[in-house]
C-alpha atoms as a PDB file:
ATOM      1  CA  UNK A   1      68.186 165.525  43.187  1.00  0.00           C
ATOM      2  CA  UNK A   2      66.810 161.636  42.872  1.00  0.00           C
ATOM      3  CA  UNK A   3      65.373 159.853  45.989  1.00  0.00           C
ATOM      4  CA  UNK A   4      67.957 157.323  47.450  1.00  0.00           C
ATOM      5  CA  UNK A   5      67.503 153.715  47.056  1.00  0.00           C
ATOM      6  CA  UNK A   6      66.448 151.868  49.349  1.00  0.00           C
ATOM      7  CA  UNK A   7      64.386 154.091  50.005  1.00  0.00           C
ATOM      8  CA  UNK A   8      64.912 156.027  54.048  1.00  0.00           C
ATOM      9  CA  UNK A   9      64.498 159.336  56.158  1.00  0.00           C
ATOM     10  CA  UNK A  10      67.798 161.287  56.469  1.00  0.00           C
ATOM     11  CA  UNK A  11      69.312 162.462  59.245  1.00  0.00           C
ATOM     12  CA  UNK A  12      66.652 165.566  59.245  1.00  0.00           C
ATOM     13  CA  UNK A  13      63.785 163.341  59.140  1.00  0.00           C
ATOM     14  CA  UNK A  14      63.716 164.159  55.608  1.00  0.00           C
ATOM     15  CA  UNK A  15      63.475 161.764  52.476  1.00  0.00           C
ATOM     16  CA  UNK A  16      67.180 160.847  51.684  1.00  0.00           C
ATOM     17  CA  UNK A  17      67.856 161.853  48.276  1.00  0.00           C
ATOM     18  CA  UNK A  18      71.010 161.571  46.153  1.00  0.00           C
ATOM     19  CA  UNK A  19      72.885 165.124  44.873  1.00  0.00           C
ATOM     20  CA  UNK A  20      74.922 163.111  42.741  1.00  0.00           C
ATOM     21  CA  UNK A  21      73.486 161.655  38.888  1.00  0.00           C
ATOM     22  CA  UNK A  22      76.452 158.876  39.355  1.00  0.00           C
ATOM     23  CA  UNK A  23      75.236 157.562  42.775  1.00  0.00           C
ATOM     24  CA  UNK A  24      71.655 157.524  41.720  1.00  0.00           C
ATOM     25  CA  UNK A  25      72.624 155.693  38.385  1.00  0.00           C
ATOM     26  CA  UNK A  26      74.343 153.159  40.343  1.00  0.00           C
ATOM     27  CA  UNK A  27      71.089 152.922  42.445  1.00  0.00           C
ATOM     28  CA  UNK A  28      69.314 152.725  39.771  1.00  0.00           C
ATOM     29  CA  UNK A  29      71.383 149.842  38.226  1.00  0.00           C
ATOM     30  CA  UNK A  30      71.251 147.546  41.860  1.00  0.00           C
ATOM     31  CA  UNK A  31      67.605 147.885  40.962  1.00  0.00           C
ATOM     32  CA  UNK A  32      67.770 146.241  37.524  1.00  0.00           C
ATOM     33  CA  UNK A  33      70.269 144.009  38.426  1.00  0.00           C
ATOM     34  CA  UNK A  34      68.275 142.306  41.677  1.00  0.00           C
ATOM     35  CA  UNK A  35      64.968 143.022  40.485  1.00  0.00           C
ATOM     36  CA  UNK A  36      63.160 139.734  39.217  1.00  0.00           C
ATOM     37  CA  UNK A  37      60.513 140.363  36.689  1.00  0.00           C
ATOM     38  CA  UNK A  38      57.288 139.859  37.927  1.00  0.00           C
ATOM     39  CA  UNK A  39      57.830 141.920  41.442  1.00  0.00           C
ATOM     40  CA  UNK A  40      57.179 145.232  40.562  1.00  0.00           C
ATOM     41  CA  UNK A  41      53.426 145.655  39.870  1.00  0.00           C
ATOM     42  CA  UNK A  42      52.787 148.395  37.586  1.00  0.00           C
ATOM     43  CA  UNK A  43      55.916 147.292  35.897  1.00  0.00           C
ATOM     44  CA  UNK A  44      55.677 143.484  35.008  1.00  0.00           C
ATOM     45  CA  UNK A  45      58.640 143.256  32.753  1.00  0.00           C
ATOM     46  CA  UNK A  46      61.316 145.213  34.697  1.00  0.00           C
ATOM     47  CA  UNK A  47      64.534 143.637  36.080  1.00  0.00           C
ATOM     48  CA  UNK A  48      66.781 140.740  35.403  1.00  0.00           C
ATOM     49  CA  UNK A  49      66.234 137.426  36.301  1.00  0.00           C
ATOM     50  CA  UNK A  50      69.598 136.586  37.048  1.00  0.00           C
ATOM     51  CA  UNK A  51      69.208 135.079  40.380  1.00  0.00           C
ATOM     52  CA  UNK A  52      66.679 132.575  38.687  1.00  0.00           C
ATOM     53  CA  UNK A  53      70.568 131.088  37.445  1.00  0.00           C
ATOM     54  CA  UNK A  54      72.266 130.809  40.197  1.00  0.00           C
ATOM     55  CA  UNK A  55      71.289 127.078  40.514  1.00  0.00           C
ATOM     56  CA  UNK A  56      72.355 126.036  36.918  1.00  0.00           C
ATOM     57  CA  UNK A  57      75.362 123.933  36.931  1.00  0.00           C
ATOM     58  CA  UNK A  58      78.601 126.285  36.252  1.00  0.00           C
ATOM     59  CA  UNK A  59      79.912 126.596  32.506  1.00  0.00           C
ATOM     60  CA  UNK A  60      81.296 128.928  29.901  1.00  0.00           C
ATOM     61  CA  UNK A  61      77.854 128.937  28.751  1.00  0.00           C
ATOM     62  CA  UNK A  62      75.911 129.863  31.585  1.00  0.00           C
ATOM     63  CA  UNK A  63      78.146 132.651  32.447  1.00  0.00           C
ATOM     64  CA  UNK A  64      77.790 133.866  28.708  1.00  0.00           C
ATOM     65  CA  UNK A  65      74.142 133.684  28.724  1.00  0.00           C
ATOM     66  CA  UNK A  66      74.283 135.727  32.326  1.00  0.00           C
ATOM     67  CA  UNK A  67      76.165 138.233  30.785  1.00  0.00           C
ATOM     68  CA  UNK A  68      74.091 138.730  27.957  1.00  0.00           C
ATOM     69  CA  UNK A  69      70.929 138.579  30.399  1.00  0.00           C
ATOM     70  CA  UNK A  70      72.488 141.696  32.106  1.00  0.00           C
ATOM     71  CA  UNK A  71      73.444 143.711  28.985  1.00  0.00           C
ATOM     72  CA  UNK A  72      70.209 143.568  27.547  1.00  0.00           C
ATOM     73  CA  UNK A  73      68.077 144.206  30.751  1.00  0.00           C
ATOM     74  CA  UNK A  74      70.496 147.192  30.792  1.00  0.00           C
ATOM     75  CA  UNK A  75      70.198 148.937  27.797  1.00  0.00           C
ATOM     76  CA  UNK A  76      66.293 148.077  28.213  1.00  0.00           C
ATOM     77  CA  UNK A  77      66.063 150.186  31.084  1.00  0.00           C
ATOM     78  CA  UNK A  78      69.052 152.325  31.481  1.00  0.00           C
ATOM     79  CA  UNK A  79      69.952 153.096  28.253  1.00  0.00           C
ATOM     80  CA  UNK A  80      69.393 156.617  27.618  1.00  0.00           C
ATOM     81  CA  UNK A  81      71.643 157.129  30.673  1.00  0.00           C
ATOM     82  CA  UNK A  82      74.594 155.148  30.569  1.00  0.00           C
ATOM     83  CA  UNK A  83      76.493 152.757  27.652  1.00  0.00           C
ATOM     84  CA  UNK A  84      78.139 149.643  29.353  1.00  0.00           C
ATOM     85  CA  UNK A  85      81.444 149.148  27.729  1.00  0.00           C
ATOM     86  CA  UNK A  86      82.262 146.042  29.611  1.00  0.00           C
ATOM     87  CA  UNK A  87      80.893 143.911  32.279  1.00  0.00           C
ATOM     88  CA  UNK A  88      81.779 140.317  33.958  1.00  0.00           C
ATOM     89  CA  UNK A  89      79.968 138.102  36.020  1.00  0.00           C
ATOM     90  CA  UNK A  90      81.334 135.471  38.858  1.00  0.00           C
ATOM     91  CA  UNK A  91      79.953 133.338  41.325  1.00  0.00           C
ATOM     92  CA  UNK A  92      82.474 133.159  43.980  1.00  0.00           C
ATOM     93  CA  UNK A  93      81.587 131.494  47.286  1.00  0.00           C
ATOM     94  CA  UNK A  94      78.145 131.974  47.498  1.00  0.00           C
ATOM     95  CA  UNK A  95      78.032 135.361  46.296  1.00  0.00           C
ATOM     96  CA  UNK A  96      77.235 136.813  42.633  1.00  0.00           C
ATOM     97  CA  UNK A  97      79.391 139.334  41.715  1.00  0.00           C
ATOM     98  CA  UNK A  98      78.579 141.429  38.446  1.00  0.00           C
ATOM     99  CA  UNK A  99      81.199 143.938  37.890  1.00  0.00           C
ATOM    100  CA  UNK A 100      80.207 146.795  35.327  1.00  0.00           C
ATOM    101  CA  UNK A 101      82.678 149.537  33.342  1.00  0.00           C
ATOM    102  CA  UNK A 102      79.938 152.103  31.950  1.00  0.00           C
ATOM    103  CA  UNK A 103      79.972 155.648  30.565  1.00  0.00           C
ATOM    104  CA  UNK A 104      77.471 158.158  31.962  1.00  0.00           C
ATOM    105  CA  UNK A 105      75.829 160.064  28.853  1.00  0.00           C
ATOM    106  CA  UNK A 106      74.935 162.934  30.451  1.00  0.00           C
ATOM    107  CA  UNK A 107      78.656 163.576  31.746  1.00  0.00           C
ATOM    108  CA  UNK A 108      80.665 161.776  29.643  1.00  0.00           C
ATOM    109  CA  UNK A 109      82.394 160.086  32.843  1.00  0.00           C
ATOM    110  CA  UNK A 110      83.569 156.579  33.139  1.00  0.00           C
ATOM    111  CA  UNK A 111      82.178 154.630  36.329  1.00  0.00           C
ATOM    112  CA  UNK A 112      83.509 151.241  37.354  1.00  0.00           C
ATOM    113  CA  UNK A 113      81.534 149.271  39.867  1.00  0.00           C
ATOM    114  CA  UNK A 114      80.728 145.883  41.696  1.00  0.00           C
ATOM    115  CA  UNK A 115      77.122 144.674  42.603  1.00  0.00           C
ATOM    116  CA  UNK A 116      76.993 141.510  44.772  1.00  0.00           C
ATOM    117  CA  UNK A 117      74.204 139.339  46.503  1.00  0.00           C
ATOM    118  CA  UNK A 118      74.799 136.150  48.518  1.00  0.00           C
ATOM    119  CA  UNK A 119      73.538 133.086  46.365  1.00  0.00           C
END
């Protein structure tokens, strides 16, 4: 059992918590993903400063540099639990989309999922 992110009381007035390692490792990347460095206190250096790009101008080369942003912030922090096989990155509309193909260690299963914030 992990405690759900963002953090709330259940339906029993409980703590939510997650059963499930793949719904807590997606939590858990939405963290890293939308965290900027500098906002967690007692960790300084956590998260990816993506959203600090969102207001360079559009190119091949931003979007390579975004990717490469993400990867690294996620095998920083994630990787003893999951190995990102691919990943993409899109600003369409005023939202950020990162979608992100990675393999769960622990259970050897393949996850596929989308993270988006409005820009």
């Amino acid at each position: 059992m992990h405690l759900s992110y963002p953090y709330r009381i259940d339906g029993r007035g409980r703590t939510a918590v997650h059963l499930h390692d793949a719904r807590y490792v997606r939590d858990l990347i939405d963290q890293v993903l939308f965290t900027r460095p500098g906002e967690r206190v007692n960790q300084p250096e956590f998260g990816c400063d993506i959203m600090g790009l969102v207001f360079e101008a559009n190119s091949d080369a931003l979007t390579s540099a975004t990717e490469l942003i993400v990867q690294s912030s996620l095998q920083r922090w994630l990787g003893e639990l999951i190995t990102v096989e691919s990943l993409s990155v899109e600003a369409v509309e005023g939202e950020l989309r990162i979608t992100i193909v990675y393999l769960l260690r622990r259970q050897m299963e393949r996850q596929k999922e989308t993270f988006s914030r409005e820009l």
